[in-house]
Protein backbone atom coordinates (compact mmCIF):
# COMPACT_ATOMS: atom_id res chain seq x y z
CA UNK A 1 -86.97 36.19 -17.74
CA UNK A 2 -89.81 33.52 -17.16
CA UNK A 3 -88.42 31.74 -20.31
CA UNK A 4 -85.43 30.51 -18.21
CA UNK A 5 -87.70 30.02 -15.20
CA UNK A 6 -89.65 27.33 -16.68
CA UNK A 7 -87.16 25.76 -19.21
CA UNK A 8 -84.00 25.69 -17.07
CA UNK A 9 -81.74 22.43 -16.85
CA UNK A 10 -82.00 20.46 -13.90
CA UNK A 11 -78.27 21.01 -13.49
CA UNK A 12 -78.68 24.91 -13.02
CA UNK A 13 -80.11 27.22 -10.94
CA UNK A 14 -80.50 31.13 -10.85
CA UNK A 15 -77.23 32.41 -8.49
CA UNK A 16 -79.60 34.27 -5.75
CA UNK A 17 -77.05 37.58 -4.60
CA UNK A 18 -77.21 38.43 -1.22
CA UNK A 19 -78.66 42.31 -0.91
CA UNK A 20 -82.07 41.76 -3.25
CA UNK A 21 -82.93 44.44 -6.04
CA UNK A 22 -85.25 47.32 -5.23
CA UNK A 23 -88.49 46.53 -6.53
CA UNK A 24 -88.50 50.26 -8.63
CA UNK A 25 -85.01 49.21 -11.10
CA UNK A 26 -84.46 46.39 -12.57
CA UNK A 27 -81.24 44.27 -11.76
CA UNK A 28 -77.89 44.51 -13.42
CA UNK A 29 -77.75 40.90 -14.39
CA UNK A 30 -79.19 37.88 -14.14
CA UNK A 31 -76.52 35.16 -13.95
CA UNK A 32 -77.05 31.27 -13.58
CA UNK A 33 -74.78 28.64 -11.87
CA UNK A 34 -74.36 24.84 -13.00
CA UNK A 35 -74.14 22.38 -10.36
CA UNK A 36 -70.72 21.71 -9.87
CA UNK A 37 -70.06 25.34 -9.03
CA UNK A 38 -67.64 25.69 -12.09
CA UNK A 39 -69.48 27.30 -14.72
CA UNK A 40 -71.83 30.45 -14.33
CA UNK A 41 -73.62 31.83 -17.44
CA UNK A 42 -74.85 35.39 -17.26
CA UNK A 43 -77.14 37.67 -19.21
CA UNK A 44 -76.52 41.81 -18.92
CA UNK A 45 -79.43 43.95 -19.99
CA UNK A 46 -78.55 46.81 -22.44
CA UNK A 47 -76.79 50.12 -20.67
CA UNK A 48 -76.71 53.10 -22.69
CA UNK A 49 -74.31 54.45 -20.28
CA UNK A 50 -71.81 51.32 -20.84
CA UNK A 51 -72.13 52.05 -25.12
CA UNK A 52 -73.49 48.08 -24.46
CA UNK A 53 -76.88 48.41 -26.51
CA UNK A 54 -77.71 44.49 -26.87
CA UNK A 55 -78.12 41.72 -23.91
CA UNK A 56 -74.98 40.44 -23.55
CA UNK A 57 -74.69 36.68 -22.71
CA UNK A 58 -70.92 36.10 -21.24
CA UNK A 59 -69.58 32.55 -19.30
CA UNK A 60 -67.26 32.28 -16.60
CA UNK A 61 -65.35 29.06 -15.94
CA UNK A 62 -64.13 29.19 -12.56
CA UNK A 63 -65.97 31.89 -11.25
CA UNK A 64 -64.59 33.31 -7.74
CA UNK A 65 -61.22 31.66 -7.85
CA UNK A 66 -58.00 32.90 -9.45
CA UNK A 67 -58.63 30.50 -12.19
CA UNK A 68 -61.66 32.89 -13.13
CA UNK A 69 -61.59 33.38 -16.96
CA UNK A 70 -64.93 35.22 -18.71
CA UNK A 71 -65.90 35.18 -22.75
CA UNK A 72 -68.64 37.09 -24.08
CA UNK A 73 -70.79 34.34 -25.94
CA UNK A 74 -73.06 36.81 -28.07
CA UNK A 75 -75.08 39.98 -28.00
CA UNK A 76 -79.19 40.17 -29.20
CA UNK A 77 -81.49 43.21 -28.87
CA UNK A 78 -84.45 40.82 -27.90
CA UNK A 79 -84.47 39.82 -24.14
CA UNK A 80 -87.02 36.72 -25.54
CA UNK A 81 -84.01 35.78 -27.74
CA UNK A 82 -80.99 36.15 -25.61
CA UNK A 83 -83.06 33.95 -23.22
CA UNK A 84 -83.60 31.19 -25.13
CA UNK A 85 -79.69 31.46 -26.20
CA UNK A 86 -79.18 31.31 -22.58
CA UNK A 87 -80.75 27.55 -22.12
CA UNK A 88 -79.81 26.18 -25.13
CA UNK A 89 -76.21 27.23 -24.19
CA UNK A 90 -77.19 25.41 -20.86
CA UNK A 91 -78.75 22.59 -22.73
CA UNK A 92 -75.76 22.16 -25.26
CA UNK A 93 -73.28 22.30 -22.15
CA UNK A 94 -74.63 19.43 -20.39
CA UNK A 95 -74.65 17.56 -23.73
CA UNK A 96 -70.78 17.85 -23.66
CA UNK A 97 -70.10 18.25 -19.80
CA UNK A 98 -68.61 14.43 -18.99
CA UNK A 99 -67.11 16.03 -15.13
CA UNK A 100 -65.02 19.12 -13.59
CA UNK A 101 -61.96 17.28 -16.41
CA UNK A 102 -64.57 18.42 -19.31
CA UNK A 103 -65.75 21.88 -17.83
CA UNK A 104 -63.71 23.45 -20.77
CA UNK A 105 -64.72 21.29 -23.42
CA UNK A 106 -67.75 21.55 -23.08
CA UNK A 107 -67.64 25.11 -22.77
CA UNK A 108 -65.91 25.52 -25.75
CA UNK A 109 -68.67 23.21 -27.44
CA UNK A 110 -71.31 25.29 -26.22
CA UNK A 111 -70.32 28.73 -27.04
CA UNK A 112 -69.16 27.45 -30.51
CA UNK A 113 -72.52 26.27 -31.37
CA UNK A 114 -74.33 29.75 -29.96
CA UNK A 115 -71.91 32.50 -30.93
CA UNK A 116 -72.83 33.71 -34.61
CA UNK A 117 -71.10 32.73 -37.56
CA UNK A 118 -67.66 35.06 -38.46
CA UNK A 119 -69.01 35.07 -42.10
CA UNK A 120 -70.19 37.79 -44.09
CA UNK A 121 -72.29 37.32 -47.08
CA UNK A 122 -70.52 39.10 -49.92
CA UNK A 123 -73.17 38.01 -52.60
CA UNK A 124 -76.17 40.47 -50.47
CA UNK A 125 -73.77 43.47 -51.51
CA UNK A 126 -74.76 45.05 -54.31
CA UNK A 127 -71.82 46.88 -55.86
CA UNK A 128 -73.40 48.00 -58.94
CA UNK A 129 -75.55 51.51 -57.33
């Protein structure tokens, strides 16, 4: 995921696990951590095995504390796409992050402005075959 690489915030970083990946699979996840320690965004490659068929992009407020609370944030077949999702989520959060009093704020703001719309087109159905 170069794209990240070279256009990630200055306020994240890519959360290093301890362990490594073999070189011969590739890794589970790739999750990223924002400075204050309170917000990690993370990116799951599709797994047949899971039914998950899409990269999934999910936050985590809180993460490692009992305070831990995770929403999916949207699912794309293109690991280019769900990339670039991935920093302007980033991007969007540090517009609205004013301190640890705003972490869900501008979580909220963030995920509302990435997750796709709830509306369906009814005039692209064509009733009439």
């Amino acid at each position: 995921m170069a794209v990240i690489e070279e256009g990630l915030p200055v306020d994240w970083e890519r959360e290093r696990r301890p362990g490594g990946v073999d070189a011969a699979r590739r890794p589970s996840f790739v999750a990223f951590r924002h400075s204050s320690g309170d917000v990690r965004l993370r990116i799951a490659p599709p797994n047949p095995e899971l039914e998950r068929h899409a990269h999934q992009l999910t936050v985590t407020l809180y993460p490692g504390t009992e305070l831990a609370t995770t929403q999916d944030v949207r699912s794309v077949t293109s690991e280019d796409r769900v990339a670039s999702l991935a920093v302007d989520w980033m991007k969007l959060f540090d517009g609205a992050y004013d301190g640890p009093r705003d972490v869900e704020r501008a979580a909220t703001f963030a995920t509302e402005r990435i997750a796709p719309a709830d509306v369906v087109l009814d005039s692209l159905v064509n009733d009439d075959e």
